[in-house]
C-alpha atoms as a PDB file:
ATOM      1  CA  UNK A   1       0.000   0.000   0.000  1.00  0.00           C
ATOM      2  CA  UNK A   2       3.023   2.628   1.054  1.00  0.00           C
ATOM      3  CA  UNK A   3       4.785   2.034  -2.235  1.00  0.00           C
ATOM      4  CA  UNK A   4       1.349   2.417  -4.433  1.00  0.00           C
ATOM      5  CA  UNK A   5       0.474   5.274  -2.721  1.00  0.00           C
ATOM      6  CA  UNK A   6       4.698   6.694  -3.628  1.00  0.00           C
ATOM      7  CA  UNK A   7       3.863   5.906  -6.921  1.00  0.00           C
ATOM      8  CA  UNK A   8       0.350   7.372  -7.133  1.00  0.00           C
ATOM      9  CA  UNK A   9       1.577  10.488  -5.446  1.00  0.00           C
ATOM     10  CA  UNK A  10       4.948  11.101  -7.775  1.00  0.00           C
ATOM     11  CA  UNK A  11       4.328   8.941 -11.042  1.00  0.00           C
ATOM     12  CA  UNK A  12       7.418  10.038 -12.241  1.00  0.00           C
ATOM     13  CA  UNK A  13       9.737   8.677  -9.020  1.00  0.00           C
ATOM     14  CA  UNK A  14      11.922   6.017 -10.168  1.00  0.00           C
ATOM     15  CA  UNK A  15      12.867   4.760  -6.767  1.00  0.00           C
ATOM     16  CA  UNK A  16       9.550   4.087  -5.810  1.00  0.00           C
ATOM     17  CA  UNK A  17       8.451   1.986  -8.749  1.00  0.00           C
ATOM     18  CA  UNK A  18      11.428   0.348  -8.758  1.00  0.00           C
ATOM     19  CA  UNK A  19      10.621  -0.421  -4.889  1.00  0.00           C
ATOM     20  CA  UNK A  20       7.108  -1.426  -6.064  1.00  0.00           C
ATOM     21  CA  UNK A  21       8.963  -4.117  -8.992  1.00  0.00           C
ATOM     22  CA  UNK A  22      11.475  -5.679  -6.175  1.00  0.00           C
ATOM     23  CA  UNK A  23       8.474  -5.934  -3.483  1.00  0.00           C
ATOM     24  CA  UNK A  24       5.717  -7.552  -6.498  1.00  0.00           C
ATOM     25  CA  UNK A  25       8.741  -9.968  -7.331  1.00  0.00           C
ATOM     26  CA  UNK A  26       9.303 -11.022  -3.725  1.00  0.00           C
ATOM     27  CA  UNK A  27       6.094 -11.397  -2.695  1.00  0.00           C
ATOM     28  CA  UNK A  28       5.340 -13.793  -5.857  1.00  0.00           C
ATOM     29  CA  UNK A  29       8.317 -15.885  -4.542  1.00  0.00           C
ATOM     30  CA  UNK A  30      10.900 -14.582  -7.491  1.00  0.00           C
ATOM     31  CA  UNK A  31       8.154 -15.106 -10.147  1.00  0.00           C
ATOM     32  CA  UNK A  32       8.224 -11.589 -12.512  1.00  0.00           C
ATOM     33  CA  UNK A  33       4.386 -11.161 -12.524  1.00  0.00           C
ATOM     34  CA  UNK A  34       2.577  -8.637 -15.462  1.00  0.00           C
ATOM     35  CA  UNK A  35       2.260  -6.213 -12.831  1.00  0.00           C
ATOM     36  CA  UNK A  36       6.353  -6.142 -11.836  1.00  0.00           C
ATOM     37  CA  UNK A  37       7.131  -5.890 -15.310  1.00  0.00           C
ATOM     38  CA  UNK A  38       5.053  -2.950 -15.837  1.00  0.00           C
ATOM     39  CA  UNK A  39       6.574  -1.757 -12.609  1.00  0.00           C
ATOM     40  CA  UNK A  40       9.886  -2.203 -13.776  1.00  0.00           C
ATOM     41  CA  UNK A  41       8.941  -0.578 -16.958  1.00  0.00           C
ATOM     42  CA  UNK A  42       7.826   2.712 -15.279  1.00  0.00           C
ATOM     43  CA  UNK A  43      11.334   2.487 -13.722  1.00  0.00           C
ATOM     44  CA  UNK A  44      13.135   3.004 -16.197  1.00  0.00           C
ATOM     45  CA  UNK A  45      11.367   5.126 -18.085  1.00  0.00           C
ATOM     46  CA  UNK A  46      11.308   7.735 -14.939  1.00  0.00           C
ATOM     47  CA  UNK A  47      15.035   7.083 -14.564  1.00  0.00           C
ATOM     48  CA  UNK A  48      16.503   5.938 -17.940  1.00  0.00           C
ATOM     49  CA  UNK A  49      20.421   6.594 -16.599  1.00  0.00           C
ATOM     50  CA  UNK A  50      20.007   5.045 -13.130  1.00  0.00           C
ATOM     51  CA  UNK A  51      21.694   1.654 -13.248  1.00  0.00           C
ATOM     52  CA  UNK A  52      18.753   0.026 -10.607  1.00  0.00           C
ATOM     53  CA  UNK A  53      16.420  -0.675 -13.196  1.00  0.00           C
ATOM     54  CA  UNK A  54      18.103  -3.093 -15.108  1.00  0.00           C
ATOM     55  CA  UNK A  55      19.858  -4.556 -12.570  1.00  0.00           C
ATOM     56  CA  UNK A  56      17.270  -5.356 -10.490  1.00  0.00           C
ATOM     57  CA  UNK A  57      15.287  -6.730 -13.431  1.00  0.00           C
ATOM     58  CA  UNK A  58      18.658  -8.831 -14.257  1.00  0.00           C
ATOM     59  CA  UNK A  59      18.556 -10.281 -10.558  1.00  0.00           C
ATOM     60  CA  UNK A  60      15.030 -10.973 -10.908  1.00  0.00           C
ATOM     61  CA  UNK A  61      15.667 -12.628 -14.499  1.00  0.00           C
ATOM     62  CA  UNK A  62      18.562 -14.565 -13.256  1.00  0.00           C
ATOM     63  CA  UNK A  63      16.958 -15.749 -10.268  1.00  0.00           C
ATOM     64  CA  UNK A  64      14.097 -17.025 -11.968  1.00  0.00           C
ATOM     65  CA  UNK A  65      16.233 -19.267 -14.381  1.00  0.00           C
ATOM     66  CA  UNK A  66      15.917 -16.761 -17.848  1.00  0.00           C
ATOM     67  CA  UNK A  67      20.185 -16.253 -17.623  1.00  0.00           C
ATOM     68  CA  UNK A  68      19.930 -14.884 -21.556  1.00  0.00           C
ATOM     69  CA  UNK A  69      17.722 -12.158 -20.799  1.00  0.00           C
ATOM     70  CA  UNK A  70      19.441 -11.209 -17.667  1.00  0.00           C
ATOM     71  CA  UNK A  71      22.783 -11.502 -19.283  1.00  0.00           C
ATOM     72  CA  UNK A  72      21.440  -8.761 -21.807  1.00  0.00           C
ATOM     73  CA  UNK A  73      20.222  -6.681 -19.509  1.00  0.00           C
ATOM     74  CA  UNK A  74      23.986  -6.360 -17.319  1.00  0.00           C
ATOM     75  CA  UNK A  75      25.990  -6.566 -20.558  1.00  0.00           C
ATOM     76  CA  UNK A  76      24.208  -3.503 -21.453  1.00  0.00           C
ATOM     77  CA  UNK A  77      24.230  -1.938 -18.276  1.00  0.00           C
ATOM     78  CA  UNK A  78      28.255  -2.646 -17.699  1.00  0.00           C
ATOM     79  CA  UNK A  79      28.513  -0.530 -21.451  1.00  0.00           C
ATOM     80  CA  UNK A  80      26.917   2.377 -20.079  1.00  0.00           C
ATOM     81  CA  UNK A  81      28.238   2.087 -16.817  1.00  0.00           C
ATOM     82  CA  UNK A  82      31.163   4.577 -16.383  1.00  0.00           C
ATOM     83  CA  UNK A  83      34.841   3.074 -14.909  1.00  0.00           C
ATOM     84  CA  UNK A  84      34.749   4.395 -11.880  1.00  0.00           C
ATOM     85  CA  UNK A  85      31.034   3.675 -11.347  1.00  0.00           C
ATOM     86  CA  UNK A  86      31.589   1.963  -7.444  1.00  0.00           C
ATOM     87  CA  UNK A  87      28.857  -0.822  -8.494  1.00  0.00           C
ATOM     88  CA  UNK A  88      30.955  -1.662 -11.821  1.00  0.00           C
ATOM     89  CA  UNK A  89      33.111  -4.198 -10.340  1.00  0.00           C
ATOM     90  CA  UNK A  90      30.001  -5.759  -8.243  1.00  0.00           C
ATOM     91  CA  UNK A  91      28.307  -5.861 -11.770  1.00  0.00           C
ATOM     92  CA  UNK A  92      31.314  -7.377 -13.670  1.00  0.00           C
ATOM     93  CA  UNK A  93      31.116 -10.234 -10.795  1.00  0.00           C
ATOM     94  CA  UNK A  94      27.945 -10.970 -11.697  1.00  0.00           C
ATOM     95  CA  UNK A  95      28.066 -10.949 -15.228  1.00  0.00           C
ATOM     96  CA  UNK A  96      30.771 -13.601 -14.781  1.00  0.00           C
ATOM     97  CA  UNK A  97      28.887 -15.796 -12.449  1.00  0.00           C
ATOM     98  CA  UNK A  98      26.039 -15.567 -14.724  1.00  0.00           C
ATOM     99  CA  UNK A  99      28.323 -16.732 -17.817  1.00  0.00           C
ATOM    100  CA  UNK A 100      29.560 -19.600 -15.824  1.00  0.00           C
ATOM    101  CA  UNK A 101      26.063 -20.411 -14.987  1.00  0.00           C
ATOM    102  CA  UNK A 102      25.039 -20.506 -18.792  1.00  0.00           C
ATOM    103  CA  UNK A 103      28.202 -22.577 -19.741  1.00  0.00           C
ATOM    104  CA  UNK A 104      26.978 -25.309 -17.111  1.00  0.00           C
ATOM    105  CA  UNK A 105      23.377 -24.958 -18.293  1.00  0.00           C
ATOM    106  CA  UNK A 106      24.074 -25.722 -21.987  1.00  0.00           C
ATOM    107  CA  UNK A 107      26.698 -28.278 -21.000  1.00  0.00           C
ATOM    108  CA  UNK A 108      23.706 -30.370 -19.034  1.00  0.00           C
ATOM    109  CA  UNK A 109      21.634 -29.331 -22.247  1.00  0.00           C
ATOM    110  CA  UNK A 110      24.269 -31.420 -24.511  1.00  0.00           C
ATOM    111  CA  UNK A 111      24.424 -33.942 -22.179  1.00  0.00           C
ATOM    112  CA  UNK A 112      21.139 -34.885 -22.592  1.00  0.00           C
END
C-alpha cells in the first residue's frame, strides 16, 4: 500500500516503482508477474540513466532461471556504466557468475 500510494503520489519517481517491482517480485516468490514488469517498466522510463532498473530486473531474471535475458540486460548496463562507477566491479562479478552459470546450463543441455 506505502509504495502504491509513492507511486500514485509522484508517477514520475523512479525509486519508488522500482521499490514497487522488487516488493511484487518477492512477494510472488521470485516469479516476474505482469504487474512487476510494468513496474519495472515505469522504472526506467522515470530514470533511464540510473543503473537500478536493469539490474534489479537482471537479478530478478537470473533468479528465476531466464540467464539470456538477464545476461542482456547487465551486458548492457556494464557498457553504459562509467569506470569508476563503485557498483561496476560488483556488476562485472555478476556478469561472470552468470556466464559460468550458462556454460553449465548448456553443458547439461548437450548432455542430454
Amino acid at each position: 500500500g506505502v509504495l502504491l500510494g509513492a507511486v500514485e503520489h509522484d508517477p514520475k519517481n523512479g525509486e519508488a516503482w522500482l521499490a514497487l517491482a522488487n516488493s511484487l517480485v518477492s512477494h510472488a516468490d521470485g516469479t516476474i508477474s505482469p504487474a512487476a514488469s510494468f513496474a519495472f517498466r515505469k522504472a526506467a522510463q522515470a530514470a533511464p540513466q540510473e543503473p537500478g532498473p536493469p539490474f534489479f530486473l537482471g537479478l530478478a531474471l537470473a533468479q528465476s532461471g531466464q540467464f539470456a535475458q538477464a545476461r542482456r540486460l547487465w551486458a548492457d548496463l556494464l557498457a553504459r556504466t562509467p569506470a569508476d562507477a563503485p557498483w561496476r566491479g560488483d556488476l562485472e562479478d555478476k556478469l561472470r557468475r552468470l556466464d559460468a552459470l550458462i556454460v553449465q546450463q548448456e553443458a547439461a543441455a548437450q548432455q542430454r
